[in-house]
Protein backbone atom coordinates (compact mmCIF):
# COMPACT_ATOMS: atom_id res chain seq x y z
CA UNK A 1 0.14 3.10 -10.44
CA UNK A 2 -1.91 6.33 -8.97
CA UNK A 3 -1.40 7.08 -5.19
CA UNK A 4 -4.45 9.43 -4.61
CA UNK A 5 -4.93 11.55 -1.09
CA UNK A 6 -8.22 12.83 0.12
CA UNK A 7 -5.87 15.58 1.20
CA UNK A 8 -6.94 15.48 5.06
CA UNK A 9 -3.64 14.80 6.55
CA UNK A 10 -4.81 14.36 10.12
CA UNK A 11 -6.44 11.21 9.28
CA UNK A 12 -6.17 10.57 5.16
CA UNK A 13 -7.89 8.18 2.71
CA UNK A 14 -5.27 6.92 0.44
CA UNK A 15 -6.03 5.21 -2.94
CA UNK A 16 -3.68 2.97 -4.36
CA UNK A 17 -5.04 2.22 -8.01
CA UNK A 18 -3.64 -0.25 -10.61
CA UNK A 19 -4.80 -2.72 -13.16
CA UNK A 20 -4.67 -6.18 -12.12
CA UNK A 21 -1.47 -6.86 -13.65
CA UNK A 22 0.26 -3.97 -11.54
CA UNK A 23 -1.42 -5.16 -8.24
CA UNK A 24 -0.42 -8.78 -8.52
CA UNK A 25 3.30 -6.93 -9.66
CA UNK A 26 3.28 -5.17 -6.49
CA UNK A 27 2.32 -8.37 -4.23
CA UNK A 28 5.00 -10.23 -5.70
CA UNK A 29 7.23 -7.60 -5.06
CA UNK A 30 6.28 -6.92 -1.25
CA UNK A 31 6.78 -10.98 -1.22
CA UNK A 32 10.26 -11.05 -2.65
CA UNK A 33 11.73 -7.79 -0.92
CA UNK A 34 15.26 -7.55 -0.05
CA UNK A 35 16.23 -3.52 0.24
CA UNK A 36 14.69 -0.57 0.21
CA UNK A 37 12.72 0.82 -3.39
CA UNK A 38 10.52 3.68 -4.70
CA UNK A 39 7.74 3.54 -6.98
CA UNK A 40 6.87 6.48 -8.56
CA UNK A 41 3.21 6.97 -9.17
CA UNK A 42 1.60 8.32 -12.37
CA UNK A 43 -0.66 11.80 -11.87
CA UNK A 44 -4.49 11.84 -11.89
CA UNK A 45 -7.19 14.05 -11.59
CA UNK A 46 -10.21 12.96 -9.70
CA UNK A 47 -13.19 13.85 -8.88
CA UNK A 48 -13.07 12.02 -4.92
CA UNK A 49 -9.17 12.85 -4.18
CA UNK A 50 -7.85 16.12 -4.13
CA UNK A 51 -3.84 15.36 -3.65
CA UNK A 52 -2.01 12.72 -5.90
CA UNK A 53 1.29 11.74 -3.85
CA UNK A 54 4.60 11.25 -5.58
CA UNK A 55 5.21 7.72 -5.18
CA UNK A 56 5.91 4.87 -2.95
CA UNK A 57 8.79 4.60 -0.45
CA UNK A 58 9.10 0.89 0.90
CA UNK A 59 11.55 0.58 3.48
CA UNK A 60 12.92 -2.69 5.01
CA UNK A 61 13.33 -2.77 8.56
CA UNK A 62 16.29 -3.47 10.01
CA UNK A 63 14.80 -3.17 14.04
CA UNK A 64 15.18 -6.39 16.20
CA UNK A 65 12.42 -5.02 18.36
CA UNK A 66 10.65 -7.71 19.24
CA UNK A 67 6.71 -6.53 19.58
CA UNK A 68 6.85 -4.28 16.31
CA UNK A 69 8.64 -6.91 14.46
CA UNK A 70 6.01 -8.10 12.29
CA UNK A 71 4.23 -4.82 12.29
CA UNK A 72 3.90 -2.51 8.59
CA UNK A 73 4.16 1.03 9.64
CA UNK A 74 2.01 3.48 7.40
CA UNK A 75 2.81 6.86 6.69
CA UNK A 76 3.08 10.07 4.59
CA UNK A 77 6.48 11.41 4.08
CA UNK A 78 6.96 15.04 1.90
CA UNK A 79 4.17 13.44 -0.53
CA UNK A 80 5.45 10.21 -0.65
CA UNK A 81 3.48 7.43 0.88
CA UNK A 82 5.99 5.19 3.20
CA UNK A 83 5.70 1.56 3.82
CA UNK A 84 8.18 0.42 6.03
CA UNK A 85 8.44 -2.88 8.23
CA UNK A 86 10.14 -6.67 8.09
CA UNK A 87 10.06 -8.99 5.51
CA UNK A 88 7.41 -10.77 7.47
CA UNK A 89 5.39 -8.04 7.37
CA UNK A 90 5.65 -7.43 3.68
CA UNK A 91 5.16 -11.16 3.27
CA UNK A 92 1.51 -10.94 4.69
CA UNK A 93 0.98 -7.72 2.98
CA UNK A 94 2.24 -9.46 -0.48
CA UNK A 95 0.19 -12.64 0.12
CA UNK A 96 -3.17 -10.64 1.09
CA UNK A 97 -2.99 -9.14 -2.51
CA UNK A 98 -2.13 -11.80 -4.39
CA UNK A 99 -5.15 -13.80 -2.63
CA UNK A 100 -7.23 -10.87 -3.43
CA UNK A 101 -6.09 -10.16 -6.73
CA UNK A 102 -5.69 -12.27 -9.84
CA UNK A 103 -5.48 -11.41 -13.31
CA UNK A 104 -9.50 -11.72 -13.81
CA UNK A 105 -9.91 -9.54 -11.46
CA UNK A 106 -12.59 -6.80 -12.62
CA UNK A 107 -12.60 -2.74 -12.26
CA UNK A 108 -13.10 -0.99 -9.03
CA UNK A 109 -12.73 -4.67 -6.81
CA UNK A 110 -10.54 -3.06 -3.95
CA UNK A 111 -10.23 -4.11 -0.51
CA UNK A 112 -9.67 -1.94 2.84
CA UNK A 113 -6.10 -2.03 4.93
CA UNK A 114 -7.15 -0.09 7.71
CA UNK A 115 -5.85 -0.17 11.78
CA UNK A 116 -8.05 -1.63 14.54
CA UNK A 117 -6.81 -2.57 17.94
CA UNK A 118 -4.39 -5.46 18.13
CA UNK A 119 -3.90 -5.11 13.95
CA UNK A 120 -2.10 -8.59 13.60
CA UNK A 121 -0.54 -6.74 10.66
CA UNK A 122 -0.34 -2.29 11.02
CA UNK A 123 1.28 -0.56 13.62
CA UNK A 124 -1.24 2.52 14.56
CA UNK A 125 -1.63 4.94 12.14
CA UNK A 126 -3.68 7.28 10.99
CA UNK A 127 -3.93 6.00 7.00
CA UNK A 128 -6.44 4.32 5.66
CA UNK A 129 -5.44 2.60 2.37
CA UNK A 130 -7.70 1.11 -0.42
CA UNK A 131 -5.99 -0.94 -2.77
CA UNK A 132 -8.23 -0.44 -6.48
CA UNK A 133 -8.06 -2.43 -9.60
CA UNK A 134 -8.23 0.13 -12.48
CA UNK A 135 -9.28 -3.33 -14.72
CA UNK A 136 -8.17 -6.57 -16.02
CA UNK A 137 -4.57 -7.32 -17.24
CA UNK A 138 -3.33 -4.27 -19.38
């Protein structure tokens, strides 16, 4: 997996890359979570992102809080990219790329997970993430 940065961190484009196989790995995993896990991403030079972050910090939210309950909060943490939120939350997040994503699914299909007003899913933030298939099942 390659977590690229346009390297504006007042308001970054993040790419999450993978083939296939690793997206429909990650979905499954956002689906199923029960504690807190890193992935570390794999370095990559390209010619659209200038930072590559160090991996991905998913954090299960313990918070009772009742209107941010079901909301994924979206970060950058010392080069790490932080998902954190409830299992509901990673639930929907899981089940959007799984629905998106299948093991026929072709090089450079991505899809956008960005804030708007009222985000059923993101609490505000300032990322904007692209999930990228790198190609079919490696």
């Amino acid at each position: 997996m390659y977590i690229l940065c346009d390297g504006n961190w007042d308001r970054p484009e993040i790419e999450i890359s993978d083939s296939s196989q690793g997206l429909i790995k990650l979905g499954r995993l956002f689906l199923n979570i029960s504690e807190n896990f890193k992935l570390q991403a794999t370095q990559k030079k390209s010619d659209f992102y200038s930072e590559n972050l160090e991996g991905l910090l998913v954090r299960l939210s313990q918070s009772k809080s009742v209107e941010k309950f079901d909301l994924l909060k979206i970060f950058i943490d010392n080069k790490n990219l932080v998902f954190e939120g409830s299992q509901s939350a990673f639930y929907k997040l899981g089940m959007s790329l799984l629905n998106y994503f299948h093991e026929n699914s072709h090089k450079n299909e991505h899809f956008h997970l960005d804030y708007v007003e009222q985000d059923p899913l993101l609490a505000p933030t300032n990322c904007s993430i692209i999930f990228l298939c790198t190609g079919g099942m490696n």
